[in-house]
C-alpha atoms as a PDB file:
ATOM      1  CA  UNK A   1      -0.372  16.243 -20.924  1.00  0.00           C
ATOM      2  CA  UNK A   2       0.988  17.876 -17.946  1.00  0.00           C
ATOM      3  CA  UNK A   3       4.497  17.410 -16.524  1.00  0.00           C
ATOM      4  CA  UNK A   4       3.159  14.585 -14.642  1.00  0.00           C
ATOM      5  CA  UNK A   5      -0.471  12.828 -14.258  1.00  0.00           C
ATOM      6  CA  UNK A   6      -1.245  10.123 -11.417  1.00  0.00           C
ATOM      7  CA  UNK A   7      -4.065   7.635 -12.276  1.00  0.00           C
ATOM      8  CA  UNK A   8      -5.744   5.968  -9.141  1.00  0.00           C
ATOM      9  CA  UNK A   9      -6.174   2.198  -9.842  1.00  0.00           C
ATOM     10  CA  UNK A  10      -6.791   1.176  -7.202  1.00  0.00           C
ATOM     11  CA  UNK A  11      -6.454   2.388  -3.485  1.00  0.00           C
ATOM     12  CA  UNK A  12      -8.456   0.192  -0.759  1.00  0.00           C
ATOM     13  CA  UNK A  13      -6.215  -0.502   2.175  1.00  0.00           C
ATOM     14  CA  UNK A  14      -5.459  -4.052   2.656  1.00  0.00           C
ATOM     15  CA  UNK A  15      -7.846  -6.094   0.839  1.00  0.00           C
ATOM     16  CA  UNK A  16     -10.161  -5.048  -1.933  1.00  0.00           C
ATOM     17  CA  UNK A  17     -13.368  -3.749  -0.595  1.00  0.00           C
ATOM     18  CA  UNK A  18     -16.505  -5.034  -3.305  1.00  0.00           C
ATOM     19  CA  UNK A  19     -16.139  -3.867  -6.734  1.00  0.00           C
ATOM     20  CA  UNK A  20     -12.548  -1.862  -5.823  1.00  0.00           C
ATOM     21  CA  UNK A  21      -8.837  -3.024  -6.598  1.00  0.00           C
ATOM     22  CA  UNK A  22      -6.041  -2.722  -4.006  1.00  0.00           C
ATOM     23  CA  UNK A  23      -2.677  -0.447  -4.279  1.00  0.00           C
ATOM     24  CA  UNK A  24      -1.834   0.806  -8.121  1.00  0.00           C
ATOM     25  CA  UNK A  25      -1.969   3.783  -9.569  1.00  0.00           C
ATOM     26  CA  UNK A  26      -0.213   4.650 -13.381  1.00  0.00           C
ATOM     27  CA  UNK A  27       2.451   7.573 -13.481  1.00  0.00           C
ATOM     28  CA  UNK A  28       2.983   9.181 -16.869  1.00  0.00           C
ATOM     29  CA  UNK A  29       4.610  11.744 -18.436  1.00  0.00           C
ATOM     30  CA  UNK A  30       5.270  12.591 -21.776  1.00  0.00           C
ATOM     31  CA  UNK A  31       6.073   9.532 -23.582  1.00  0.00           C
ATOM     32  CA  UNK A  32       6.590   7.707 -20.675  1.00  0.00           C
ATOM     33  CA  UNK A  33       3.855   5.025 -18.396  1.00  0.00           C
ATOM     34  CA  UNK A  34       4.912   3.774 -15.097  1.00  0.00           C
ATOM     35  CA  UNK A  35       2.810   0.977 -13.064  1.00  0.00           C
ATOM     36  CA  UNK A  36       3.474   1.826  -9.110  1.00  0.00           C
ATOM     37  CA  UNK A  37       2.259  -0.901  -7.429  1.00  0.00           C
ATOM     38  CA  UNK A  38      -0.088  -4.231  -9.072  1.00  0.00           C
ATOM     39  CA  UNK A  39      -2.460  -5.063  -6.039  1.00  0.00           C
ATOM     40  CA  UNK A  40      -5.483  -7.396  -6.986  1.00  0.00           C
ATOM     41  CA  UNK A  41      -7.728  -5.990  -9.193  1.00  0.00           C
ATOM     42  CA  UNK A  42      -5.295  -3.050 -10.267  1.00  0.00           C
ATOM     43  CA  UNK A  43      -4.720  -5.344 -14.103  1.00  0.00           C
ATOM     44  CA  UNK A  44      -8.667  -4.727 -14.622  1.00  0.00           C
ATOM     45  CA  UNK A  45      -8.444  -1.426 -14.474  1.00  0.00           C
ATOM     46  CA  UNK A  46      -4.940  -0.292 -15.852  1.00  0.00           C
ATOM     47  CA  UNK A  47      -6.958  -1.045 -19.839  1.00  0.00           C
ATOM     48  CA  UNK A  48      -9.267   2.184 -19.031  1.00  0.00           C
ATOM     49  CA  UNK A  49      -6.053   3.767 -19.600  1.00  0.00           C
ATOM     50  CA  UNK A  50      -3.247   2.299 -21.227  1.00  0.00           C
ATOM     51  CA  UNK A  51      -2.910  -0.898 -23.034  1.00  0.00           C
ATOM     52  CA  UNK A  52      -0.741  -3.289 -21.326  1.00  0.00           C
ATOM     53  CA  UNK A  53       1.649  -3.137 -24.145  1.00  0.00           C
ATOM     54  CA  UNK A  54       1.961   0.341 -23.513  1.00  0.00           C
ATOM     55  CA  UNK A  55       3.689  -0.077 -19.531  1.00  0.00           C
ATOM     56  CA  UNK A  56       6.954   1.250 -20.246  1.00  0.00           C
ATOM     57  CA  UNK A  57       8.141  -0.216 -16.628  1.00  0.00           C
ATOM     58  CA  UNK A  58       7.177  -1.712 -13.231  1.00  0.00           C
ATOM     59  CA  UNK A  59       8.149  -0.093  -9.553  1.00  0.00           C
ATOM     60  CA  UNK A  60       7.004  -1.811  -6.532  1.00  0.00           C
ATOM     61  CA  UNK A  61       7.184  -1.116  -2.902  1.00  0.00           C
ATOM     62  CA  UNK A  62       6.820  -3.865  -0.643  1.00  0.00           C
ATOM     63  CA  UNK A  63       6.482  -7.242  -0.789  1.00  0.00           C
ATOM     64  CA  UNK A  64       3.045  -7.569   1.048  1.00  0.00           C
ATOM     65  CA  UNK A  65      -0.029  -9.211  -1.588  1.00  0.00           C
ATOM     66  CA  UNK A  66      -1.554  -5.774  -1.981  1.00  0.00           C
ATOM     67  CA  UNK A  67       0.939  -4.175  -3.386  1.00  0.00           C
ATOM     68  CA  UNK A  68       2.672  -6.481  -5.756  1.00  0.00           C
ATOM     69  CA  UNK A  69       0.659 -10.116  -6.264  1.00  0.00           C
ATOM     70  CA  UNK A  70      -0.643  -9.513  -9.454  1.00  0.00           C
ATOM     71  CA  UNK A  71       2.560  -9.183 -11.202  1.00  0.00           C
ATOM     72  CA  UNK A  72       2.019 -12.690 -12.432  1.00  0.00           C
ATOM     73  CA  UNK A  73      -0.403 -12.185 -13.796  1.00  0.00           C
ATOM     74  CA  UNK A  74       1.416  -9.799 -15.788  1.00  0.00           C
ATOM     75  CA  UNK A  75       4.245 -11.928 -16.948  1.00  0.00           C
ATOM     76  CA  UNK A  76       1.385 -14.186 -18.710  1.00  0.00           C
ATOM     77  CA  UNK A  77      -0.077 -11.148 -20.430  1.00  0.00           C
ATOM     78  CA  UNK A  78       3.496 -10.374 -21.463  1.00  0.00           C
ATOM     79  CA  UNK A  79       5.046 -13.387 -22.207  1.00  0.00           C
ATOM     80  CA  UNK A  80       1.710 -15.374 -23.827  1.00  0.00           C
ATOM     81  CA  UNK A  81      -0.483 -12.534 -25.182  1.00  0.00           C
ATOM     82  CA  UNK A  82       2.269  -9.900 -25.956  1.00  0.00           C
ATOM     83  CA  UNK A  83       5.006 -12.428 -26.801  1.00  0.00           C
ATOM     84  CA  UNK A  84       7.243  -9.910 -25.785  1.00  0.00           C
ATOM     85  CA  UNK A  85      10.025 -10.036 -23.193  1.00  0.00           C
ATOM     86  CA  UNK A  86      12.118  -7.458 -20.544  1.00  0.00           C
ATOM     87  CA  UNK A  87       9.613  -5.178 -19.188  1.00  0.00           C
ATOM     88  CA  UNK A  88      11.927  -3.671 -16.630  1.00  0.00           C
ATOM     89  CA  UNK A  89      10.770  -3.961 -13.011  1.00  0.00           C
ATOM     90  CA  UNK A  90      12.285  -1.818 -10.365  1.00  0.00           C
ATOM     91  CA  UNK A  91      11.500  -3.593  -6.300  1.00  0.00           C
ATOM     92  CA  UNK A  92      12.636  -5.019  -2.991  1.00  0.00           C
ATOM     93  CA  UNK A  93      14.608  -8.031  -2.919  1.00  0.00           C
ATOM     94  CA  UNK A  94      11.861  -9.428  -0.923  1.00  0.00           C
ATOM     95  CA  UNK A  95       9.493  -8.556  -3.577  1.00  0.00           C
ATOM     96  CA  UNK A  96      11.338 -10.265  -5.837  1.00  0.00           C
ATOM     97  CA  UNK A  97      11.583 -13.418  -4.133  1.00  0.00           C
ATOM     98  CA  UNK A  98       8.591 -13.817  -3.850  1.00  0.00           C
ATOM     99  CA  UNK A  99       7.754 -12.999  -7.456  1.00  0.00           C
ATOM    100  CA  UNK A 100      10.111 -15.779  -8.621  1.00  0.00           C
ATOM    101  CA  UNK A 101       8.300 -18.149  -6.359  1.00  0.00           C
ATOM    102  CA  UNK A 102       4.715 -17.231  -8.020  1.00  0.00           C
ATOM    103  CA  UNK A 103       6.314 -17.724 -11.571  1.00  0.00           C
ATOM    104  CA  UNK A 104       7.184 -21.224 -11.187  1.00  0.00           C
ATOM    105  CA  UNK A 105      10.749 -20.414  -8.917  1.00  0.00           C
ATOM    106  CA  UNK A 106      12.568 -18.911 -11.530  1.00  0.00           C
ATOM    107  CA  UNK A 107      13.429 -15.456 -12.858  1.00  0.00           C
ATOM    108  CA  UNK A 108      10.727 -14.838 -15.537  1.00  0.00           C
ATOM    109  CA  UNK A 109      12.237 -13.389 -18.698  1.00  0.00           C
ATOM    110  CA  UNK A 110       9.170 -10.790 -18.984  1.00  0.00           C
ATOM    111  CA  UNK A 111      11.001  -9.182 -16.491  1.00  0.00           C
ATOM    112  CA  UNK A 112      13.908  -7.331 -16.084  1.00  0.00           C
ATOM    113  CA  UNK A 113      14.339  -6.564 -12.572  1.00  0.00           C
ATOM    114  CA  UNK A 114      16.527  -4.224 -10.608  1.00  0.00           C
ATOM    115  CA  UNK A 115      16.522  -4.164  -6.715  1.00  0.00           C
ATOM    116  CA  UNK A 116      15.831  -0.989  -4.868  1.00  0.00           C
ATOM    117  CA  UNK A 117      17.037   0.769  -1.784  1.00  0.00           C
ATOM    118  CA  UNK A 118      16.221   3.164   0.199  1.00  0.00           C
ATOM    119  CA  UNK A 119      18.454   6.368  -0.651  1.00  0.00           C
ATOM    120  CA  UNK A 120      18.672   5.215  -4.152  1.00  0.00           C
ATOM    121  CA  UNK A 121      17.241   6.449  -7.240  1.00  0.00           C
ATOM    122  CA  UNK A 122      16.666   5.435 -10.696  1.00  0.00           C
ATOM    123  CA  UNK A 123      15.487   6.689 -14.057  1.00  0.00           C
ATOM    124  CA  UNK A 124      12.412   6.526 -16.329  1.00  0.00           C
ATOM    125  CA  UNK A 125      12.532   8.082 -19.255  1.00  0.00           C
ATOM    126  CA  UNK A 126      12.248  11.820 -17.933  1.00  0.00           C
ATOM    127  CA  UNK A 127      10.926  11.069 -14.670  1.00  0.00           C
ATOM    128  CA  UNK A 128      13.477  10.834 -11.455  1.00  0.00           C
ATOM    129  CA  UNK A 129      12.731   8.013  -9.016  1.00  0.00           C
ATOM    130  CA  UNK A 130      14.403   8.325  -5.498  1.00  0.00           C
ATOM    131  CA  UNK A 131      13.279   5.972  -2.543  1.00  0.00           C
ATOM    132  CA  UNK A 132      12.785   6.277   1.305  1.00  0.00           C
ATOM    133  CA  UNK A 133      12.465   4.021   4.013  1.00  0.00           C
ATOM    134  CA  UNK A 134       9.071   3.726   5.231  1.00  0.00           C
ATOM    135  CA  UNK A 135       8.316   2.283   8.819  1.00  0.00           C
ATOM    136  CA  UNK A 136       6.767  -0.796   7.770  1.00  0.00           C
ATOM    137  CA  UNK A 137       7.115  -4.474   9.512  1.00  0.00           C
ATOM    138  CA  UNK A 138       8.885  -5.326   5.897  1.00  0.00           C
ATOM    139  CA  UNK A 139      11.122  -3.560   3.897  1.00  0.00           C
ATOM    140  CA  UNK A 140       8.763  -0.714   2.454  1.00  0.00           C
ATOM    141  CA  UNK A 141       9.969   2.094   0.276  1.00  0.00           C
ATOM    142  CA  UNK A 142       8.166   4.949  -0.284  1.00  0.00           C
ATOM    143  CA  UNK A 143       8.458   6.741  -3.669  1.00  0.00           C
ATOM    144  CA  UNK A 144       9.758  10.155  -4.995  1.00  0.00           C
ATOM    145  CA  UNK A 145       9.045  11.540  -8.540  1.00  0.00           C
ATOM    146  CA  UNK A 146      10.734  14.425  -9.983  1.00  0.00           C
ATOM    147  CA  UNK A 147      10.211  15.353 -13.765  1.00  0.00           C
ATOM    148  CA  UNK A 148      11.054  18.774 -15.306  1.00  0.00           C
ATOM    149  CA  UNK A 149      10.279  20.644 -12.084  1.00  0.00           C
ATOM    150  CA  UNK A 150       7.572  18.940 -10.846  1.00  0.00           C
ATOM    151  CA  UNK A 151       7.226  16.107  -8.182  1.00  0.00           C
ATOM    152  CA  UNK A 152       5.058  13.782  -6.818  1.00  0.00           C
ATOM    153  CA  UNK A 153       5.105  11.395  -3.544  1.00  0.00           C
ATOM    154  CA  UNK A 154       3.816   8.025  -2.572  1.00  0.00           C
ATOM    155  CA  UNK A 155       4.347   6.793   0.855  1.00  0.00           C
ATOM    156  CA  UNK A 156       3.413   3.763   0.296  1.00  0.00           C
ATOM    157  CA  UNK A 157       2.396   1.575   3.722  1.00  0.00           C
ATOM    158  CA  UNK A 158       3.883   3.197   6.299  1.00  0.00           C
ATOM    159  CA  UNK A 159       3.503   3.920  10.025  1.00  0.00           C
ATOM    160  CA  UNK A 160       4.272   7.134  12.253  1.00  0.00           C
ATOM    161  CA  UNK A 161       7.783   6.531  12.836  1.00  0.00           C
ATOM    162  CA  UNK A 162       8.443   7.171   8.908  1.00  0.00           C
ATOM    163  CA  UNK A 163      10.834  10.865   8.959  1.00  0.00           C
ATOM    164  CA  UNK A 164      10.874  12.237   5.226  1.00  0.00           C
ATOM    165  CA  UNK A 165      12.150  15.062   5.580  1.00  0.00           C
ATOM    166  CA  UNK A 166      13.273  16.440   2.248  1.00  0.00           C
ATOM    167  CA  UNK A 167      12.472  13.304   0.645  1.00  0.00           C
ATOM    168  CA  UNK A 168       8.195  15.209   1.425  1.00  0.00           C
ATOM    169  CA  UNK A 169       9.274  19.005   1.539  1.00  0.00           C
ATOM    170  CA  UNK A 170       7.395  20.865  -0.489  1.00  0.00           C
ATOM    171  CA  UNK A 171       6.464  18.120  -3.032  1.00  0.00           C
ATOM    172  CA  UNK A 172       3.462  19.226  -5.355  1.00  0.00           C
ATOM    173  CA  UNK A 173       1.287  16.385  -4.821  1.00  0.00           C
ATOM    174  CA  UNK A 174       1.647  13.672  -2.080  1.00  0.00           C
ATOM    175  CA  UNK A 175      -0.251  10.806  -1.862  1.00  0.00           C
ATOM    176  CA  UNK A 176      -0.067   9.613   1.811  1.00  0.00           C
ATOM    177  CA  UNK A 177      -2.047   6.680   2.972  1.00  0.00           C
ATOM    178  CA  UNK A 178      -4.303   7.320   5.551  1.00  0.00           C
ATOM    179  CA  UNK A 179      -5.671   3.654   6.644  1.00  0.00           C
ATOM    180  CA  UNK A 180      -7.744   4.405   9.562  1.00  0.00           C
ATOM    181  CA  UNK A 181      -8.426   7.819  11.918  1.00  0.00           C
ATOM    182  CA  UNK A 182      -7.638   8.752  14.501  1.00  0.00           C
ATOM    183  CA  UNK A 183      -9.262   6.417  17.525  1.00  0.00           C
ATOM    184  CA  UNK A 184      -7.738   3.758  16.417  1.00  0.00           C
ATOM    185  CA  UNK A 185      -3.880   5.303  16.656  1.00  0.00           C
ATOM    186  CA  UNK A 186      -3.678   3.901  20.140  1.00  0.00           C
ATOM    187  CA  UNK A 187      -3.533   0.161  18.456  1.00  0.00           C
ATOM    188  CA  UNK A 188       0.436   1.007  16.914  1.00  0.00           C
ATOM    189  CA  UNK A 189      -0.646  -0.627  13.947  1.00  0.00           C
ATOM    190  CA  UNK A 190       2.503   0.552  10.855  1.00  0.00           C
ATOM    191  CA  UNK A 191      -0.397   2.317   9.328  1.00  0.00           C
ATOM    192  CA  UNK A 192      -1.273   6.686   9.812  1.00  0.00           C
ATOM    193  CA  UNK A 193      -4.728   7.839  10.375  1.00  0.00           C
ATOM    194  CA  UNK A 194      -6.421  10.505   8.397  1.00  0.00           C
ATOM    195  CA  UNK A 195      -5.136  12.739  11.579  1.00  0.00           C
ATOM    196  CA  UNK A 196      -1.823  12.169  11.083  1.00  0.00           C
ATOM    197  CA  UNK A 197      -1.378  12.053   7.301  1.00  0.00           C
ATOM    198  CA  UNK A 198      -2.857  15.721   7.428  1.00  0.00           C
ATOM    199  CA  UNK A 199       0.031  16.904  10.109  1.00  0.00           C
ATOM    200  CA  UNK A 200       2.355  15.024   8.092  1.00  0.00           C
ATOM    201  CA  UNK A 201       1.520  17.218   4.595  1.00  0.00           C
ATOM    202  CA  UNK A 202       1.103  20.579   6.760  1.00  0.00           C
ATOM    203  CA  UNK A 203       4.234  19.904   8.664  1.00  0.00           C
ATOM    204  CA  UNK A 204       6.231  19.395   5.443  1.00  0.00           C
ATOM    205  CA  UNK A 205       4.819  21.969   2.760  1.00  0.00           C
ATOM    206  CA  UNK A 206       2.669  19.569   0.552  1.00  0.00           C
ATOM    207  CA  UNK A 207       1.099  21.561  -2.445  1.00  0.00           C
ATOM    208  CA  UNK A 208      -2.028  19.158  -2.731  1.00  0.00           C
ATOM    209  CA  UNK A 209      -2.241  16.432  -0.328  1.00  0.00           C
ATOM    210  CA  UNK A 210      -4.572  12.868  -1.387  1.00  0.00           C
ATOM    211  CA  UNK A 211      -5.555  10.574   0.945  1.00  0.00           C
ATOM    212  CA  UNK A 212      -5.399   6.830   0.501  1.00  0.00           C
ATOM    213  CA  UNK A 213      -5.203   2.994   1.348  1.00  0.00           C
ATOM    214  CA  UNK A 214      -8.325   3.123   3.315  1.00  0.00           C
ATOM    215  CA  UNK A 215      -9.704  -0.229   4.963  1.00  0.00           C
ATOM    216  CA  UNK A 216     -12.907  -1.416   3.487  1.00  0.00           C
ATOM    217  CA  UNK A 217     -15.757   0.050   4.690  1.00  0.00           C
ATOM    218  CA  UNK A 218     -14.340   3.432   6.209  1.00  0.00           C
ATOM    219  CA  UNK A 219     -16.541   6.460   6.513  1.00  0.00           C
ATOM    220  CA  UNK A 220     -14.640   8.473   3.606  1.00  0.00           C
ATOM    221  CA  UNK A 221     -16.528  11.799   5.004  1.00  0.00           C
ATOM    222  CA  UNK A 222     -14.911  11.137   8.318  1.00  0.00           C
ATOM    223  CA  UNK A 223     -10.951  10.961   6.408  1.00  0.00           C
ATOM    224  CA  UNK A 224     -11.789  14.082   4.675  1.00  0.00           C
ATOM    225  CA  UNK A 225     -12.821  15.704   7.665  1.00  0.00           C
ATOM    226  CA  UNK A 226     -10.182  14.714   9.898  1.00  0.00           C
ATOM    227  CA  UNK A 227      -6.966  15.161   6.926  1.00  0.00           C
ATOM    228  CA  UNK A 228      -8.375  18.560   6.298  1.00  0.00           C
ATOM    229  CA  UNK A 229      -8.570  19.597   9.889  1.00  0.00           C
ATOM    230  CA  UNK A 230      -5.503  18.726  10.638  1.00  0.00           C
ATOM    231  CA  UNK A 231      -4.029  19.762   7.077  1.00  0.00           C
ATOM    232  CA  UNK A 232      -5.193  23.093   7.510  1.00  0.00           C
ATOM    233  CA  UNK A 233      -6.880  22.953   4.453  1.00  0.00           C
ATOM    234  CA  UNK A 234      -9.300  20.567   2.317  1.00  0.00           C
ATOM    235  CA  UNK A 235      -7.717  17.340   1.543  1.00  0.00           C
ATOM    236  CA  UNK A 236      -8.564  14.976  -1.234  1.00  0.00           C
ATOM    237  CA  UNK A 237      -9.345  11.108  -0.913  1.00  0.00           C
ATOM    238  CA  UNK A 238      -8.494   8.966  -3.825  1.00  0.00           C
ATOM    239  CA  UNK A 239     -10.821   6.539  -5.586  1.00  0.00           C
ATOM    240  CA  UNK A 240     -10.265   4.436  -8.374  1.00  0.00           C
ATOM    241  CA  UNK A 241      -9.920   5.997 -11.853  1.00  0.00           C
ATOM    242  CA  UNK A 242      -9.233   9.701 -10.498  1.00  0.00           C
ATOM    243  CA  UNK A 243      -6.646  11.800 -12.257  1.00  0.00           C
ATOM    244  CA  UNK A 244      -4.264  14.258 -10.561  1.00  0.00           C
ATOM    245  CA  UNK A 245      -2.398  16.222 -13.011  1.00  0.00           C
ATOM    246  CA  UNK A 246       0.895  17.972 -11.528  1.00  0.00           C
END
């Protein structure tokens, strides 16, 4: 394996488009699985790869149902399938609220869960997780991995106003979500076009840059074309089981 691979679960924007899963994707490194994100559809998908036994931990990013509501479904798998107990799970407080609710309104003992924050940081096994404030109408942290020299970003939901700065520079792969393009920027919705994505990678070094979190039914040709334009060179746009190795 390389230093770090990324496994697309799932990626459409919002709501699951037919036959696709929302927000998840599987970061690994040697000896070590992470599940970013558990949108619906992401816990069909995740067996392609790894057992669920095999999820060494949990981070999520925001609290909104297509990033997070099928965790769950996961404490059943671990706590009635598995019998097993702890799996440590690393989100907003908002996240976890809301978690607790959906388990019955208390803390599930699958889980062990540690709040994040943005300008914190915590570690996996070999991989480095650091978090940034996205600009998101709820508390939305976009994600940083650094293992043994190589790193990886997730932005997670996140509008224009979002200012990475180092947190981005000169990461080897990004993975910025790229809901719409650009003639729909004019709305303000907390979401970048394809457009803006691209400036956003070119403007801060990106090695590779992915596009993702399109709505259902976008014309994918018409994100490539506009991230790459504006990227300065050809971008990539995820779908569901694609690999990036870093």
């Amino acid at each position: 394996m390389s230093t770090l691979r990324v496994t697309v679960l799932g990626c459409s924007g919002s709501y699951p488009a037919p036959g696709t899963a929302c927000t998840g994707y599987l970061v690994q490194s040697e000896g070590t699985n992470v599940l970013l994100d558990c949108g619906p559809g992401v816990l069909a998908n995740l067996p392609r790869h790894i057992e669920f036994g095999d999820i060494h931990a949990i981070v999520n990013t925001h609290c909104h149902a297509d990033h997070w509501v099928e965790l769950p479904v996961l404490r059943t798998i671990w706590t009635y399938f598995l019998g097993r107990k702890h799996l440590p799970v690393f989100g907003t407080v908002e996240t976890r609220e809301m978690n607790r609710i959906a388990c019955g309104g208390e803390e599930p003992e699958a889980f062990d869960w540690t709040e994040t924050h943005a300008g914190g940081s915590v570690t996996i096994g070999a991989q480095k997780w650091s978090f940034s404030l996205a600009d998101h109408p709820v508390e939305t942290l976009a994600v940083r991995v650094d293992c043994r020299g190589r790193s990886f970003v997730f932005s997670s939901d996140t509008g224009s106003g979002w200012q990475p700065g180092a947190f981005l520079r000169d990461v080897d792969l990004a993975l910025l979500e790229a809901s719409y393009t650009r003639e729909r920027e004019p709305e303000g919705f907390p979401h970048l076009s394809a457009r803006q994505a691209g400036l956003m990678g070119r403007e801060h070094g990106v090695g590779r840059l992915v596009l993702t979190h399109q709505m259902p039914g976008a014309d994918i040709a018409a994100h490539h074309a506009e991230g790459s334009e504006a990227f300065d060179r050809s971008v990539l746009v995820a779908h569901e089981h694609a690999i990036y190795e870093v």
